[in-house]
Protein backbone atom coordinates (compact mmCIF):
# COMPACT_ATOMS: atom_id res chain seq x y z
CA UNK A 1 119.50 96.12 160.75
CA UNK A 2 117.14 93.61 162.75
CA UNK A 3 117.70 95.35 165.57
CA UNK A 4 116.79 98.58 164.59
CA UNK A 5 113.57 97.58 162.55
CA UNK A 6 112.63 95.98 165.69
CA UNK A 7 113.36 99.09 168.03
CA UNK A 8 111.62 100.87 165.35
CA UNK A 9 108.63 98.27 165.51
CA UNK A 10 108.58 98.90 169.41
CA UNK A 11 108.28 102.67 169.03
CA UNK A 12 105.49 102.75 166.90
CA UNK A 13 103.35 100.19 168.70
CA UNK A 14 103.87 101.74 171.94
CA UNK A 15 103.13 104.79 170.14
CA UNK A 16 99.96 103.66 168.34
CA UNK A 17 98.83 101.68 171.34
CA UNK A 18 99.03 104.73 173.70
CA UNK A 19 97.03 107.11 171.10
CA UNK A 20 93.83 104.87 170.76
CA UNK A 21 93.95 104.83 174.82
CA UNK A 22 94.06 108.63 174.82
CA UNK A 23 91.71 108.57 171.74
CA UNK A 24 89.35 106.35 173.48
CA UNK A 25 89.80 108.41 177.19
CA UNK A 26 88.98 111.47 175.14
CA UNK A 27 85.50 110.57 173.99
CA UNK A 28 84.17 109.50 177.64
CA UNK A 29 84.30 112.96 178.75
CA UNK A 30 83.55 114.45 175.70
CA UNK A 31 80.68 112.17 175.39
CA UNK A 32 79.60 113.89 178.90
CA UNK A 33 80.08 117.20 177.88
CA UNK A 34 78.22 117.14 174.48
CA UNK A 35 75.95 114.76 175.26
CA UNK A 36 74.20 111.84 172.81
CA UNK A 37 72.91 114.45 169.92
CA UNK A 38 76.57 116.32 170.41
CA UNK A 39 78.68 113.55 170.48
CA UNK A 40 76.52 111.97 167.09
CA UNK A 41 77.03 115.50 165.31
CA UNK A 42 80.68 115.25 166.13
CA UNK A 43 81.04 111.57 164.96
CA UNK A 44 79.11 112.03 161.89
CA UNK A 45 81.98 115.25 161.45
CA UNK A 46 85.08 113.47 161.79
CA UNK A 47 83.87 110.39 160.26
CA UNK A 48 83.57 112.53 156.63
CA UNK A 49 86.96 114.25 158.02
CA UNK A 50 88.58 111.02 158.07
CA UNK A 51 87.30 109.66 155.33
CA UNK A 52 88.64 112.36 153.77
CA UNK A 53 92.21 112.27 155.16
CA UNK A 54 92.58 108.77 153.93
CA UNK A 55 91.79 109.84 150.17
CA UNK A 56 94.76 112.91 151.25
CA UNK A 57 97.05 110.69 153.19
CA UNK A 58 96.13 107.80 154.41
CA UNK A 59 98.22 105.92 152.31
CA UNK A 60 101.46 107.52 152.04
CA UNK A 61 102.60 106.46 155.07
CA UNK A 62 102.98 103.32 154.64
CA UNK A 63 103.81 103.22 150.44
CA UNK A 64 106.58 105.73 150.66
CA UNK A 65 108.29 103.90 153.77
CA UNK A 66 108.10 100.93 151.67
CA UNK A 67 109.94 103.13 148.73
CA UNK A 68 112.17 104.58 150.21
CA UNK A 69 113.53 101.82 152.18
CA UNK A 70 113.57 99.98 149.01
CA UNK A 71 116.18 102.57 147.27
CA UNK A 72 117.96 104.95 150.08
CA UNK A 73 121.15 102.60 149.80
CA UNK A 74 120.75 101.78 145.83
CA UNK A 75 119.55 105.17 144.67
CA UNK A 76 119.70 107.91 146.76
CA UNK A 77 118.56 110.17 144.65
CA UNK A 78 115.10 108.47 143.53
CA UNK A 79 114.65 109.00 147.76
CA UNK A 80 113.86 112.82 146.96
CA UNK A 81 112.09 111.96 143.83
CA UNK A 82 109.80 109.93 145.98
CA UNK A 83 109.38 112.61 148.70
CA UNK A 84 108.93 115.10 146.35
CA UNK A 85 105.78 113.25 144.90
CA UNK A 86 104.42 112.18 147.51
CA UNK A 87 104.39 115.40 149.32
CA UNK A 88 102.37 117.21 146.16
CA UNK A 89 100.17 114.27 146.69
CA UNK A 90 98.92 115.42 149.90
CA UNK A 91 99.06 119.08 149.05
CA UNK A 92 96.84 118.74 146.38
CA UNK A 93 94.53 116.58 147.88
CA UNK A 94 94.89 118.88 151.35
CA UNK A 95 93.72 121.82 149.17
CA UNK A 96 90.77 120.02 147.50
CA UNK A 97 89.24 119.06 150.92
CA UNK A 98 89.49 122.03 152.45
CA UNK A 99 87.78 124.07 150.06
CA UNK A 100 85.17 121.13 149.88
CA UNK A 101 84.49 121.55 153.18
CA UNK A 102 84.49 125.37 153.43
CA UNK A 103 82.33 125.85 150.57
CA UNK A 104 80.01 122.96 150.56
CA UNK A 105 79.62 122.87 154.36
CA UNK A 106 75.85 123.34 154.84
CA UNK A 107 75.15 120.90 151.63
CA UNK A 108 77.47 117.75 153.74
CA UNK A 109 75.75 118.58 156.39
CA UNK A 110 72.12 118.34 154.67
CA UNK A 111 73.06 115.10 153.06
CA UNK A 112 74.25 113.48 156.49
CA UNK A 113 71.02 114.21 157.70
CA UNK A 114 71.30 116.90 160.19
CA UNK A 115 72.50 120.79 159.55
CA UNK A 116 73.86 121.72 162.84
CA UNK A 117 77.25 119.71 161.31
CA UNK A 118 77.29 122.95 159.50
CA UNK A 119 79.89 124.95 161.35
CA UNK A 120 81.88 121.75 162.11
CA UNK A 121 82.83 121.48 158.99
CA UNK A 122 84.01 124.72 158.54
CA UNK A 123 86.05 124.40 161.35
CA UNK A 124 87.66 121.51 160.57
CA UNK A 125 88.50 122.09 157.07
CA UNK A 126 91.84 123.52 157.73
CA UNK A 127 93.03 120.44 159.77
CA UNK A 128 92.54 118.50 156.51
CA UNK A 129 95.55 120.35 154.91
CA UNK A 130 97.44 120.28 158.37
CA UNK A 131 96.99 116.66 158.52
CA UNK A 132 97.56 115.85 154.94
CA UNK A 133 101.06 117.55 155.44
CA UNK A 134 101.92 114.99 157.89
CA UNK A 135 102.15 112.29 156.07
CA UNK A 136 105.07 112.37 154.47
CA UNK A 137 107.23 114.10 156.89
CA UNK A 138 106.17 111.29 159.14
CA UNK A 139 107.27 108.52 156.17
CA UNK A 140 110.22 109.73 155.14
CA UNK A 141 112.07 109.26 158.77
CA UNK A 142 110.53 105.79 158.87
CA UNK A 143 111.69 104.97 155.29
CA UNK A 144 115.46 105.37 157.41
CA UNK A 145 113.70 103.19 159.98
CA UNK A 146 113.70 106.76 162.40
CA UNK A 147 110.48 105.84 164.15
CA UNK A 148 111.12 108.33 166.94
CA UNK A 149 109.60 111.63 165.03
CA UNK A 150 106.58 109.88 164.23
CA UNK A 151 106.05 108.23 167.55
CA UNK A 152 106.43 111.72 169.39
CA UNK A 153 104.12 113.45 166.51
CA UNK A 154 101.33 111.35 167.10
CA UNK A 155 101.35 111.22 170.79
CA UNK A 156 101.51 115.35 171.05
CA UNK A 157 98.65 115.17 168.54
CA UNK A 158 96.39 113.10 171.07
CA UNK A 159 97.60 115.08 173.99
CA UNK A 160 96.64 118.11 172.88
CA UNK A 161 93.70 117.17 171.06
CA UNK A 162 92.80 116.33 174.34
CA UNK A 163 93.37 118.91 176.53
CA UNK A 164 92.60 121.88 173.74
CA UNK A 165 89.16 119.64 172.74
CA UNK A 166 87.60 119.45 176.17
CA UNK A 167 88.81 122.93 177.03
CA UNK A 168 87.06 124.86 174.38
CA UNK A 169 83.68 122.25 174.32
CA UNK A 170 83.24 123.04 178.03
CA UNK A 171 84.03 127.00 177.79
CA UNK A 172 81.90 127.36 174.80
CA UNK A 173 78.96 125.61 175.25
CA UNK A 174 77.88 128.09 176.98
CA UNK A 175 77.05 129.95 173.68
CA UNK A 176 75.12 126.38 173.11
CA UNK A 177 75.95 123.23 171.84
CA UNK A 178 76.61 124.10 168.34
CA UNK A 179 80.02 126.26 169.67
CA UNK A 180 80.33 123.41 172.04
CA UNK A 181 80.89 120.88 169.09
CA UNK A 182 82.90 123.29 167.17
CA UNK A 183 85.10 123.92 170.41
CA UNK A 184 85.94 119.88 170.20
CA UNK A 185 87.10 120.51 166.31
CA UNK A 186 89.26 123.44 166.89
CA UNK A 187 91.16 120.50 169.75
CA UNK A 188 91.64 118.84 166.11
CA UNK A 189 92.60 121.73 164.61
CA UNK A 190 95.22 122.80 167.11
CA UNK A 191 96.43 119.09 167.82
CA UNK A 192 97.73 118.95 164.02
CA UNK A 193 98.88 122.17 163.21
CA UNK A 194 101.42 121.70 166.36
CA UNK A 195 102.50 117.96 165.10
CA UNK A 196 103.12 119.69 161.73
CA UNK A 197 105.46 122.42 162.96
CA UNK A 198 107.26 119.85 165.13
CA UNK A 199 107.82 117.61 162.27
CA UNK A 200 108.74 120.26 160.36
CA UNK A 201 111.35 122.40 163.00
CA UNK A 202 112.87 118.09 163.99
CA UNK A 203 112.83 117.48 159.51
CA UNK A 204 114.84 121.36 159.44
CA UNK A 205 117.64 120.00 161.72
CA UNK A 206 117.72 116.13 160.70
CA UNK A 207 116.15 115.51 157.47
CA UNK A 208 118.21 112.52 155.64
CA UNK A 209 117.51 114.70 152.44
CA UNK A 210 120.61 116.98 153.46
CA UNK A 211 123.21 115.17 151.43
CA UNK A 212 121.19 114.43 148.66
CA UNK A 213 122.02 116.59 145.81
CA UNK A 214 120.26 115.32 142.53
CA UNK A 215 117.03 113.84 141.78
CA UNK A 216 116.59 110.42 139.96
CA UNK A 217 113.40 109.22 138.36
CA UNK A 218 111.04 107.04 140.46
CA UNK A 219 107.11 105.52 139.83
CA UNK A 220 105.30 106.00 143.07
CA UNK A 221 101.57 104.58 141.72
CA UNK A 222 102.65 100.31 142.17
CA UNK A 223 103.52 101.02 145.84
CA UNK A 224 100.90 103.55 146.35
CA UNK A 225 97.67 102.82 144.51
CA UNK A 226 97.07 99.16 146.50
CA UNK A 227 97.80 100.40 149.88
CA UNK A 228 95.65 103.74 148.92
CA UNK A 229 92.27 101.19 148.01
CA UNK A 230 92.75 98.93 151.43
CA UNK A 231 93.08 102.52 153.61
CA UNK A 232 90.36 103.65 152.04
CA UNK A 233 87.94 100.63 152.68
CA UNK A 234 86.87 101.17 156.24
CA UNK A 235 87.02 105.02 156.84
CA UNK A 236 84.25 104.94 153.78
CA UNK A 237 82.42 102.18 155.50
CA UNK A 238 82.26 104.32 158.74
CA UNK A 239 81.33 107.51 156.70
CA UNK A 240 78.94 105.99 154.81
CA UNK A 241 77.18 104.61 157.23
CA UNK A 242 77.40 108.15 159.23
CA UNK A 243 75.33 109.22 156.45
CA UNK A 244 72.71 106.14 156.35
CA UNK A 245 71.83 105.84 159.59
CA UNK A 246 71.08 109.57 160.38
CA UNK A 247 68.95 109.82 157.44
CA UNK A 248 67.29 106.47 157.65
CA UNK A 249 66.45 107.02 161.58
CA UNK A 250 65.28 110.00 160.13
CA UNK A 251 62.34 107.91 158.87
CA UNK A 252 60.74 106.92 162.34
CA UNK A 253 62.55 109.90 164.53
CA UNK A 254 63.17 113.28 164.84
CA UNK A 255 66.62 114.65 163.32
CA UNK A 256 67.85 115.51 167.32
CA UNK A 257 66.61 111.74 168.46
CA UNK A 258 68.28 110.36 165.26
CA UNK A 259 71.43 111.74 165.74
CA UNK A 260 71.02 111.25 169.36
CA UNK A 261 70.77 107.67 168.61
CA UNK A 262 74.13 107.17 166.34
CA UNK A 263 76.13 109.63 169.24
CA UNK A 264 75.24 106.60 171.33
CA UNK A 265 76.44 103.84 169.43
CA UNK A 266 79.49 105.41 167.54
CA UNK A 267 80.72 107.39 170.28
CA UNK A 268 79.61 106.44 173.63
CA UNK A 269 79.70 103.01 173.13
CA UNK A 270 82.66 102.21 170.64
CA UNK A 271 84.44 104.50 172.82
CA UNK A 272 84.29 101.93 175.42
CA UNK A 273 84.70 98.87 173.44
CA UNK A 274 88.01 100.48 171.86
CA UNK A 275 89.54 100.53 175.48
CA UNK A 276 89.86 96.05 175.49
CA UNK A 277 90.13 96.07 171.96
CA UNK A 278 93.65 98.45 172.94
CA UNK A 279 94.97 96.16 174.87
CA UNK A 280 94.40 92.81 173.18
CA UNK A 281 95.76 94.15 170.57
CA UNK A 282 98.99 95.18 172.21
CA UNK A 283 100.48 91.81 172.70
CA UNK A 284 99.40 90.81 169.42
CA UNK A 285 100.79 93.48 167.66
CA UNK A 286 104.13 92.92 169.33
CA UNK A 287 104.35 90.05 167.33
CA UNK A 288 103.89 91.42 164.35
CA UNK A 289 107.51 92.83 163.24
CA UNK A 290 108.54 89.12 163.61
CA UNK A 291 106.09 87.92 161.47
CA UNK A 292 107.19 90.41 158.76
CA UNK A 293 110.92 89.85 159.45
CA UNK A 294 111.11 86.60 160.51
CA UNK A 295 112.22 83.19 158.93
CA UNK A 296 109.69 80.60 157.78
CA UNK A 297 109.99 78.30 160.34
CA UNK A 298 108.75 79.89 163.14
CA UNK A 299 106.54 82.92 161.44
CA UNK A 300 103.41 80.00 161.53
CA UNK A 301 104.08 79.91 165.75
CA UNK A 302 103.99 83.89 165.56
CA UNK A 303 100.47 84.06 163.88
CA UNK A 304 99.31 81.27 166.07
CA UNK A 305 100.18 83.27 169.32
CA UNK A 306 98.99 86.56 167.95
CA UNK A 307 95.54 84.75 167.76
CA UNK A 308 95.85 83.29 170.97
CA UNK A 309 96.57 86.36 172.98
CA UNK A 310 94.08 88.12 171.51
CA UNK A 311 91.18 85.55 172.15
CA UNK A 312 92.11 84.92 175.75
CA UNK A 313 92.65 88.90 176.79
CA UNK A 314 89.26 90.14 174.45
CA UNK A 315 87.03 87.44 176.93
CA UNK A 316 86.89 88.50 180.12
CA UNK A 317 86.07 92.00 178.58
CA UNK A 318 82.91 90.25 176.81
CA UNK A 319 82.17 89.09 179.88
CA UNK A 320 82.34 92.63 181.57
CA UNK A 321 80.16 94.37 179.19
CA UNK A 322 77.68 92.06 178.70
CA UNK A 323 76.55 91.08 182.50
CA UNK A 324 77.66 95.22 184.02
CA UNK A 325 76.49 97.05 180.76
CA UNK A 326 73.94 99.61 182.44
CA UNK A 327 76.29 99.63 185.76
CA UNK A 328 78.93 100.69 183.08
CA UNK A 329 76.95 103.30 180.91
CA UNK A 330 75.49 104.53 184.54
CA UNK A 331 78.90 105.55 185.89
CA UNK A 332 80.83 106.66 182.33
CA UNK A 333 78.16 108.68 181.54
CA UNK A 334 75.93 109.86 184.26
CA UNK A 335 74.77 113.01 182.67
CA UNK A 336 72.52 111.40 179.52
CA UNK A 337 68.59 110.42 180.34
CA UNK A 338 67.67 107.61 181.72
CA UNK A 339 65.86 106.49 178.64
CA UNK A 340 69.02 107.23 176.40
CA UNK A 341 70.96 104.80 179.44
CA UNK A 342 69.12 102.15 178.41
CA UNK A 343 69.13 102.21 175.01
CA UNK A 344 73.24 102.28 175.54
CA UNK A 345 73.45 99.91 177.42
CA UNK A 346 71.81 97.59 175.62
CA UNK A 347 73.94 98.50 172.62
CA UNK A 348 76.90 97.95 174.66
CA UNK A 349 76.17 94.62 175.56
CA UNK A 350 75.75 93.25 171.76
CA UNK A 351 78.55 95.39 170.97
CA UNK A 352 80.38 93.01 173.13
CA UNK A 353 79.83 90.63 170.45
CA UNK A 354 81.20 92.99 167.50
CA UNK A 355 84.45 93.74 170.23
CA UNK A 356 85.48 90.01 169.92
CA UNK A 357 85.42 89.69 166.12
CA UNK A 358 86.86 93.18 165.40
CA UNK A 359 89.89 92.04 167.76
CA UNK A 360 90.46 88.67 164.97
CA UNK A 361 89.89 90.88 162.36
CA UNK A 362 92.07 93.69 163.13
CA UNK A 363 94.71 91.05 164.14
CA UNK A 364 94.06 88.84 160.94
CA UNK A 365 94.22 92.08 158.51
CA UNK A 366 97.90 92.96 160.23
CA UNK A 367 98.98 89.46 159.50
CA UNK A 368 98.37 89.80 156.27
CA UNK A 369 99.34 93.04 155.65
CA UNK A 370 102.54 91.85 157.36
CA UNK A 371 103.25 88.96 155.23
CA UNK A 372 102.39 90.56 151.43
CA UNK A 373 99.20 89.81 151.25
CA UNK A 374 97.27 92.91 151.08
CA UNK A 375 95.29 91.92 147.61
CA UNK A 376 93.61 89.89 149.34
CA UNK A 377 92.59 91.75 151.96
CA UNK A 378 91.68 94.36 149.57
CA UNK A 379 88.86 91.76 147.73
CA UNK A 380 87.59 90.55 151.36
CA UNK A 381 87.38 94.05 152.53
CA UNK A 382 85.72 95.45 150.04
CA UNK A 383 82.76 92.72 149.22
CA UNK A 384 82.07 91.96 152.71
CA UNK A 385 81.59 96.33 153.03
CA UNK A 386 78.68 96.57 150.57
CA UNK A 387 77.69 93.52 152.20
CA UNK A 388 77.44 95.13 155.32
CA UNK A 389 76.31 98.34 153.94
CA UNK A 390 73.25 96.60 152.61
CA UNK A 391 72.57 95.44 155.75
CA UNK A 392 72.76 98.39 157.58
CA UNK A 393 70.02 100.34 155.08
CA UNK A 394 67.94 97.11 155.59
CA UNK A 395 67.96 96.91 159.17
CA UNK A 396 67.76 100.90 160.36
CA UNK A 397 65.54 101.65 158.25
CA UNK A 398 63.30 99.49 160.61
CA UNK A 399 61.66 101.15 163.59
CA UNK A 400 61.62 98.66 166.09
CA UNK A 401 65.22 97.90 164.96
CA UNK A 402 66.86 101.34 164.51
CA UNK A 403 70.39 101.98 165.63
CA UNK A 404 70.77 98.46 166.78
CA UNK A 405 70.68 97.28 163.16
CA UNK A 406 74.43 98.88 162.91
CA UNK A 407 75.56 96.78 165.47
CA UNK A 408 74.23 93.78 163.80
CA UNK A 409 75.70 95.12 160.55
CA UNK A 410 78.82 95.71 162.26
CA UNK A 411 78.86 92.08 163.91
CA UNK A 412 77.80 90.52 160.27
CA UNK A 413 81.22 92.49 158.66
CA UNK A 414 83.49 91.75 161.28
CA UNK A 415 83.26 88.27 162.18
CA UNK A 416 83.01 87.51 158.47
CA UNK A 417 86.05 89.40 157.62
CA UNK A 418 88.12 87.73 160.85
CA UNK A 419 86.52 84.25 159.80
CA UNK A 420 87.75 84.52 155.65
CA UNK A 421 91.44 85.88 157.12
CA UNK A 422 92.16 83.31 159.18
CA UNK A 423 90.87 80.51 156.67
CA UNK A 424 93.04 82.02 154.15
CA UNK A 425 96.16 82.67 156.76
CA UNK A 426 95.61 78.75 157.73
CA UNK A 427 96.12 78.08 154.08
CA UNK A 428 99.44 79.73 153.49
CA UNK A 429 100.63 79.09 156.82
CA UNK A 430 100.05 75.83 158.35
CA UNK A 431 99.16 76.87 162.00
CA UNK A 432 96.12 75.10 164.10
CA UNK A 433 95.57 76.15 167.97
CA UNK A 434 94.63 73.40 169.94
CA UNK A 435 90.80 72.62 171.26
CA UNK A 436 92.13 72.82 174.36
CA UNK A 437 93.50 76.26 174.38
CA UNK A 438 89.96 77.37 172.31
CA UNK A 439 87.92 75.51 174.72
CA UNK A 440 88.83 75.61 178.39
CA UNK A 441 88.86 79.55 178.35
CA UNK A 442 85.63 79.10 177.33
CA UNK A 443 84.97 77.32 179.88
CA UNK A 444 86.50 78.98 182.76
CA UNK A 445 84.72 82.13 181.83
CA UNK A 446 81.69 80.35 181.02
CA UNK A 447 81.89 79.40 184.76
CA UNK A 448 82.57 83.06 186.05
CA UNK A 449 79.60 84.48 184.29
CA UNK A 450 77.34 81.60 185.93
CA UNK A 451 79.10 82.99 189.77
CA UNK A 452 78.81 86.42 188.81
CA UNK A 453 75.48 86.44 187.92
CA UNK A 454 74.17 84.49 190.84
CA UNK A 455 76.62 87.13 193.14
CA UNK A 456 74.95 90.22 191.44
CA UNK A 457 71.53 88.97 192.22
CA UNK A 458 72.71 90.03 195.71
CA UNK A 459 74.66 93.27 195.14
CA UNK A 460 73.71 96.89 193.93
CA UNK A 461 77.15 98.61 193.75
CA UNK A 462 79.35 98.97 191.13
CA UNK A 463 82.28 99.03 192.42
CA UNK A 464 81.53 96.09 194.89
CA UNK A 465 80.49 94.45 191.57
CA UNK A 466 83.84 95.15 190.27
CA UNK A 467 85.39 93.71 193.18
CA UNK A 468 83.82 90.33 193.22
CA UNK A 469 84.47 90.37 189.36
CA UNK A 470 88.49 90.77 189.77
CA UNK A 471 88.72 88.83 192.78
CA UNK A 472 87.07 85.28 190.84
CA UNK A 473 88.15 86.48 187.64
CA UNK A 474 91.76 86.20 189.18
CA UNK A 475 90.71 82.58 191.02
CA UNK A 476 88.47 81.17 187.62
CA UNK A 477 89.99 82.59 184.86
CA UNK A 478 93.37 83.68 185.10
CA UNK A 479 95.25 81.18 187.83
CA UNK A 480 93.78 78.01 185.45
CA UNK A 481 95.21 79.44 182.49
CA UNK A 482 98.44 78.57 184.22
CA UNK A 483 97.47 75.65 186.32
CA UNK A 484 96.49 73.71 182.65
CA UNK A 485 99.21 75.71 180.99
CA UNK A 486 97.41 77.30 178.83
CA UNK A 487 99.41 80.19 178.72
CA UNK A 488 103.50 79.25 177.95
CA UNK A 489 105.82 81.93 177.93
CA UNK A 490 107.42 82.41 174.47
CA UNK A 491 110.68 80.83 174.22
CA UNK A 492 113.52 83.57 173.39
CA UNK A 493 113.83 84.06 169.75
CA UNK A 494 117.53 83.86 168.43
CA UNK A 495 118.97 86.12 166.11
């Protein structure tokens, strides 16, 4: 049983891990083909679409896995009971969105501060039902710990969102950029409609439900109403603020410049900070299935390394995109002004800052999902959001702070969050990481960034740039992590 949870564990992170690259590689060209008022119309679309999803199925997943694994070998028959439920769920609330969305496209639009979202909408609203379907196809092979059908689902999702996505934005923006936005939605569109049929042809040929004959009584809403609030948290944070910062710049800027504005910070630049915050996260969250599974005694040692890893792969990245931030933005995306350049850039390099906490956070939130804590997270989400919320309308709404008064917003929530989850994680598990290991990468990168910037004083290209940043970061920051053993390789955890 370890074993398979484990291999199960392993599919899905590789899985998860691999879609946020190809969700992240997706918006860099995108971003070039749309441009900043294209790729802010498109972000201010799916943010509302996933907002949406999330109220659908967001958090089925994860609440009828737990149910089912609770009674498949006790109760059998409760298992299609459960699937039976939770599948209406996410019809119904499939249905409701999409006619939302077809029928009140142009007023969501208006309200989000900028019309041309009008035919995105329309567009899109069938992948809410497609999407919604999903869910519990997905949860009922992982509720008999079958992780492969999800795993495969989500990766032909990204692939073709992908390939469909850039194909249509580039052959029908031609028409203008309207049709090109709308030609990045029907990628969406296409991406789940073909994960649904797979799930559905693999569920036809294996579905667990086969031998089940009767039906036995089951109540969904303990499992599912809990998880349902925490999933819901942060895609209404993003879409709310979608909807606050286009009409706020608004104020002080045209409705193209304002949405111009929020296309550079939500998808340009967190496009670019998602790539490190991938990869920190992916020995982290490797961790993770022991920390759920694991005994007492050495679950404390797990949450201290997930920390660790994290902090000392997320700096060098800091360092990257706060000294190369307009080499960066000048290379990703050379077809934007040179105006719009530097506002990115500059957002990139405090968005830096909101990379490292949203790495502790995201970390600190799977801990404690992990380990049956999710009330709490729940309560810290949830304040800290209209927090952050308030902040944001405070800080936009200023001209000579505009857009950058998100990223402050976003810095204020997510080092607050990270900072109240580990203070409560330390509390329930005793676990402390030395000043040592805290300090001395400090210090080592601390020391790079001094020889970098004194080397780039004397250089012009990037890639020479990158160069001389690999070849010391190798010599200053990664060889002393060994040298003062800093890093220890995990001793082999015994059955």
């Amino acid at each position: 049983m370890k074993k398979t949870f484990l291999n199960g564990a392993l599919v899905l992170t590789i899985a998860g891990l691999l879609c946020k690259l190809l969700g992240a590689i997706y918006r860099i060209p995108l971003s070039n083909i749309l441009g900043a008022e294209g790729i802010g119309i498109y972000q201010m679309i799916y943010s509302v679409y996933s907002l949406a999803l999330v109220i659908s199925a967001g958090a089925i997943p994860s609440a009828m896995t737990i149910s089912i694994a609770e009674v498949r070998k006790t109760n059998a028959g409760a298992v299609k009971t459960i699937f039976k439920k939770y599948f209406l769920i996410s019809l119904c609330f499939g249905l409701f969105f999409t006619l939302i969305f077809s029928i009140f496209s142009y007023q969501i639009a208006l309200f989000q501060g900028n019309i041309l979202a009008q035919k995105g909408y329309l567009f899109i609203s069938s992948a809410i039902l497609f999407s919604s379907l999903l869910a519990p196809f997905r949860a009922l092979f992982q509720g008999y710990e079958n992780m492969v059908p999800t795993g495969i689902s989500q990766i032909l999702e990204q692939l073709i969102k992908l390939a469909v996505g850039l194909f249509f934005s580039i052959y029908l923006y031609r028409y203008g950029l309207v049709y090109a936005i709308v030609g990045a939605i029907l990628g969406v569109v296409v991406s789940e409609l073909v994960s649904l049929l797979f799930l559905l042809f693999y569920t036809l040929k294996n579905s667990p439900l086969k031998n089940i004959k009767t039906y036995e009584p089951y109540d969904v809403k303990p499992t599912f109403i809990p998880i349902f609030f925490f999933c819901l948290i942060n895609p209404a944070v993003v879409a709310i603020d979608s909807v606050l910062t286009v009409n706020l710049l608004n104020l002080n800027f045209s409705s193209s410049f304002s949405t111009s504005l929020y296309g550079l910070q939500s998808g340009m630049v967190n496009s670019l900070i998602n790539f490190p915050v991938v990869f920190s996260l992916a020995i982290s969250s490797s961790l993770l299935p022991f920390i759920a599974k694991g005994e007492k005694s050495f679950v404390s040692e797990k949450i201290k390394n997930s920390f660790f890893f994290g902090y000392i792969i997320i700096l060098p990245f800091v360092l990257a995109f706060t000294l190369l931030s307009r080499d960066i933005i000048n290379f990703v995306f050379p077809t934007i002004s040179e105006n719009l350049k530097s506002i990115t850039a500059m957002l990139l390099c405090l968005s830096s800052i909101q990379m490292f906490f949203l790495v502790f956070s995201q970390i600190s939130s799977s801990i404690l999902q992990a380990t049956n804590h999710t009330k709490f997270l729940i309560k810290n989400f949830a304040t800290l959001a209209g927090a952050k919320l308030l902040l944001t309308a405070a800080l936009v709404a200023l001209k000579n702070i505009n857009i950058f008064g998100l990223v402050i917003s976003n810095i204020f929530f997510f080092s607050i969050v990270s900072i109240i989850n580990i203070i409560y994680l330390r509390k329930k598990f005793i676990f402390h990481n030395s000043l040592k290991n805290i300090l001395l990468p400090l210090l080592f990168i601390l020391i790079l960034a001094i020889i970098l910037i004194f080397a780039y004083s004397f250089m012009t290209n990037f890639f020479a740039k990158l160069f001389i940043a690999g070849v010391f970061g190798i010599i200053l920051y990664i060889l002393p992590l060994f040298l003062f053993k800093i890093i220890k390789f995990p001793q082999k955890i015994k059955n």
